[in-house]
N, C-alpha and C. Protein backbone atom coordinates (compact mmCIF):
# COMPACT_ATOMS: atom_id res chain seq x y z
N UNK A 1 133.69 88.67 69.49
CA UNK A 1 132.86 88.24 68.39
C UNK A 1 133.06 89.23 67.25
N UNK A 2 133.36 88.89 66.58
CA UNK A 2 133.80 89.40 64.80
C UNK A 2 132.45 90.22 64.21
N UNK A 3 131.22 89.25 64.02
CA UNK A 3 129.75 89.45 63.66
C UNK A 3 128.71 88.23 63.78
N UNK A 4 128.26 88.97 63.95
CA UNK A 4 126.67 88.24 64.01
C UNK A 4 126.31 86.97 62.72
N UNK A 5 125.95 86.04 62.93
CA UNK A 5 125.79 85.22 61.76
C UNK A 5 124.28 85.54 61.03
N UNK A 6 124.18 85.02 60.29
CA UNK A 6 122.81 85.79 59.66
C UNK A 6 121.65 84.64 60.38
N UNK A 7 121.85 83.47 60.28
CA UNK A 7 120.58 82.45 61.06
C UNK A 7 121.58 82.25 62.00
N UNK A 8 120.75 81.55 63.18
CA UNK A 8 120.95 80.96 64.40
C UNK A 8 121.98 79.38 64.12
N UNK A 9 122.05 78.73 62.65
CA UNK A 9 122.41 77.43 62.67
C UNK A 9 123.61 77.74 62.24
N UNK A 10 124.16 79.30 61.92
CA UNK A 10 125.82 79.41 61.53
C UNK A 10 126.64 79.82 62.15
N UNK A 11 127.67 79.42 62.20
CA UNK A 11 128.54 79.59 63.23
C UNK A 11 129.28 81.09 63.80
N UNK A 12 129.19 81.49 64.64
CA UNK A 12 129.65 82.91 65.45
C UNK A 12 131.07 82.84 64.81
N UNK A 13 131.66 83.93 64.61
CA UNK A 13 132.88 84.45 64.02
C UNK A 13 133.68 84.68 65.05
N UNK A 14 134.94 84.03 65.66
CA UNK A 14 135.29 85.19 67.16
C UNK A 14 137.42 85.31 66.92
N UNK A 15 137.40 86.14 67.78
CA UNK A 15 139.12 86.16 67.02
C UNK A 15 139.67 86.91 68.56
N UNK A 16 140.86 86.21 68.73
CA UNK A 16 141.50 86.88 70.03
C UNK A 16 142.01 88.07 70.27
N UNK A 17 141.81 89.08 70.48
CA UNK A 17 142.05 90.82 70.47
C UNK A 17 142.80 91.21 71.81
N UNK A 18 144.49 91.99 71.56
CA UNK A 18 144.70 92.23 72.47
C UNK A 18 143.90 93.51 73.59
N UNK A 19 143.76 93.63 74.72
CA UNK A 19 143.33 94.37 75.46
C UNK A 19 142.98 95.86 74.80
N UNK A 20 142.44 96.34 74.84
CA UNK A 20 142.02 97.93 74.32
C UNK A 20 142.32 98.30 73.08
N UNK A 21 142.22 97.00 72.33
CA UNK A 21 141.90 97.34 70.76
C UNK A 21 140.75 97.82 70.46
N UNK A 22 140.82 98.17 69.26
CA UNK A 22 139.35 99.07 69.02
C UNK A 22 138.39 98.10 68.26
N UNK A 23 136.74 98.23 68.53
CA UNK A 23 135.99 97.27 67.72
C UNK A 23 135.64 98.23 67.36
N UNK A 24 135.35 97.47 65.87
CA UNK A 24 134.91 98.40 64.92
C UNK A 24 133.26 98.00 65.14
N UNK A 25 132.24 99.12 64.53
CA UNK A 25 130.66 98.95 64.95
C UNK A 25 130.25 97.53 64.94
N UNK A 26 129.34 97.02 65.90
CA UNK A 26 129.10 95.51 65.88
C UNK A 26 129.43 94.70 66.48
N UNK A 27 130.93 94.94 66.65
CA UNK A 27 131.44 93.75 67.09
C UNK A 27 130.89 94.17 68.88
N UNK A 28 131.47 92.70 69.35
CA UNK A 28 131.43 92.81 70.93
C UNK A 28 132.71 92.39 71.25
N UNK A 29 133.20 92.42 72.21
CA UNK A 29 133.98 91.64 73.27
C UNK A 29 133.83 91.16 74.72
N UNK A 30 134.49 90.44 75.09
CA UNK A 30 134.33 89.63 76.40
C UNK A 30 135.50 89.50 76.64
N UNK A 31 135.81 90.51 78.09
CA UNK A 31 137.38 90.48 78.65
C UNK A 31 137.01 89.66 79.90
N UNK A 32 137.83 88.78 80.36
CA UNK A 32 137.49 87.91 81.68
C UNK A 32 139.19 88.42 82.34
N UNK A 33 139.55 88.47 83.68
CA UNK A 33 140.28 89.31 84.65
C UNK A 33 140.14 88.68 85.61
N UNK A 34 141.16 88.06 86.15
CA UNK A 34 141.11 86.89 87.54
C UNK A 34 140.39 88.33 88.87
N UNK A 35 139.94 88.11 89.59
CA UNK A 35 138.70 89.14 90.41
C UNK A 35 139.65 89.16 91.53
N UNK A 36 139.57 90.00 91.82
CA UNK A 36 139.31 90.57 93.77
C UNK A 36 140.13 89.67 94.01
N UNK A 37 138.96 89.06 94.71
CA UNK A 37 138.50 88.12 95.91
C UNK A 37 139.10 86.62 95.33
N UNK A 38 138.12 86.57 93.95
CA UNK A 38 138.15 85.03 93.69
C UNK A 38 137.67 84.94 92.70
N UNK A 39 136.97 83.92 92.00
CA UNK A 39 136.37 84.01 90.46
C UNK A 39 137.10 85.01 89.12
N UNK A 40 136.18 85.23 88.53
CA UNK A 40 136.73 86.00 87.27
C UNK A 40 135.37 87.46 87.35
N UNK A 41 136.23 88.57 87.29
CA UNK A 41 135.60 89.74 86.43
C UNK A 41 135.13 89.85 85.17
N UNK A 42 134.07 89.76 84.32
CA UNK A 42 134.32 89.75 83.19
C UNK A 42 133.02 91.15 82.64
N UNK A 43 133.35 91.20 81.61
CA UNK A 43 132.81 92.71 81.29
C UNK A 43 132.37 92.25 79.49
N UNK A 44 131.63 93.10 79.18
CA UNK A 44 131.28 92.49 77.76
C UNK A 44 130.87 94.21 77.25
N UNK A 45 131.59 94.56 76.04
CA UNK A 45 131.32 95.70 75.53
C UNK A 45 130.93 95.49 74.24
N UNK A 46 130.30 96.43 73.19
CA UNK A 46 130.13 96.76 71.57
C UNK A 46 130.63 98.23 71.21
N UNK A 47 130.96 97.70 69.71
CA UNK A 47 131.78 98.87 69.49
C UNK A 47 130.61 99.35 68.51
N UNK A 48 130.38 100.85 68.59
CA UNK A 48 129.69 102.19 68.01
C UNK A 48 130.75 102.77 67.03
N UNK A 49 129.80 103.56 66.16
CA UNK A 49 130.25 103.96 65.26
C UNK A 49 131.69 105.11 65.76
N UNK A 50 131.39 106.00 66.88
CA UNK A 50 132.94 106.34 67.35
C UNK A 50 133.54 105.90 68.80
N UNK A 51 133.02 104.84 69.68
CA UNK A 51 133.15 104.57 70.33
C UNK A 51 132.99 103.08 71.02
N UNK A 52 133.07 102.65 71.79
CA UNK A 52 132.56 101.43 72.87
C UNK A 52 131.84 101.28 73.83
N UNK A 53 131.07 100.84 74.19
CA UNK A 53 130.21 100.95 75.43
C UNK A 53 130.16 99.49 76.16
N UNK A 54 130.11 99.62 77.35
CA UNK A 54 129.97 98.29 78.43
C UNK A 54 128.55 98.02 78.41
N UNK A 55 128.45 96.92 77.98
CA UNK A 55 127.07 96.10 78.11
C UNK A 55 126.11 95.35 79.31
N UNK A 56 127.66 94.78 79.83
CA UNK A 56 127.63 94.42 81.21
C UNK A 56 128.90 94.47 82.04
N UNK A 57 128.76 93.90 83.27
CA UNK A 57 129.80 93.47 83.81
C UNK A 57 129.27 92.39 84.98
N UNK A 58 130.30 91.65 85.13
CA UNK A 58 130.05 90.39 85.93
C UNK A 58 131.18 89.82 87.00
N UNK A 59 131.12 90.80 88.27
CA UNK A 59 131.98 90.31 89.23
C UNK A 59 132.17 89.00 89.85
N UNK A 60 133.29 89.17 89.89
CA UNK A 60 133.61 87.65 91.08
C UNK A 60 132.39 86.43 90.27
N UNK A 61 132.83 86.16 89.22
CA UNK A 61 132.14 84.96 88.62
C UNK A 61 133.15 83.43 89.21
N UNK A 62 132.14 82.68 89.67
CA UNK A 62 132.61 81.40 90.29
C UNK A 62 132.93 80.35 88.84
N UNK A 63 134.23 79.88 88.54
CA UNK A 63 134.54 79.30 88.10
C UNK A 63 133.99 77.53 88.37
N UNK A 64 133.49 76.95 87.55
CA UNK A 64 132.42 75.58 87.50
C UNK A 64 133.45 74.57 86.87
């Protein structure tokens, strides 16, 4: 995700980023990683003014 829209009725900004690019403050990402076992890994970070931080992470997600 690029940025935040200002109301809820406009559309999210999002753009495809290769692996361990840097976000600049704001943004987020969502890396999904075929898992383990089965499903998908997926992890969701934001980027800080000098850094990134993991928001979540979500193992072995069952594909629907």
């Amino acid at each position: 995700m690029l940025s935040a829209p200002a109301s809820r009725d406009s559309p999210i900004r999002i753009a495809w980023r290769p692996r361990g690019a840097l976000l600049l403050p704001g943004q987020m990402s969502l890396l999904w990683e075929p898992g383990a076992d089965s499903g998908w890994d997926v992890q969701a970070h934001l980027g800080l003014a000098k850094d990134s931080v993991l928001l979540a992470s979500w193992p072995a997600v069952t594909a629907h």
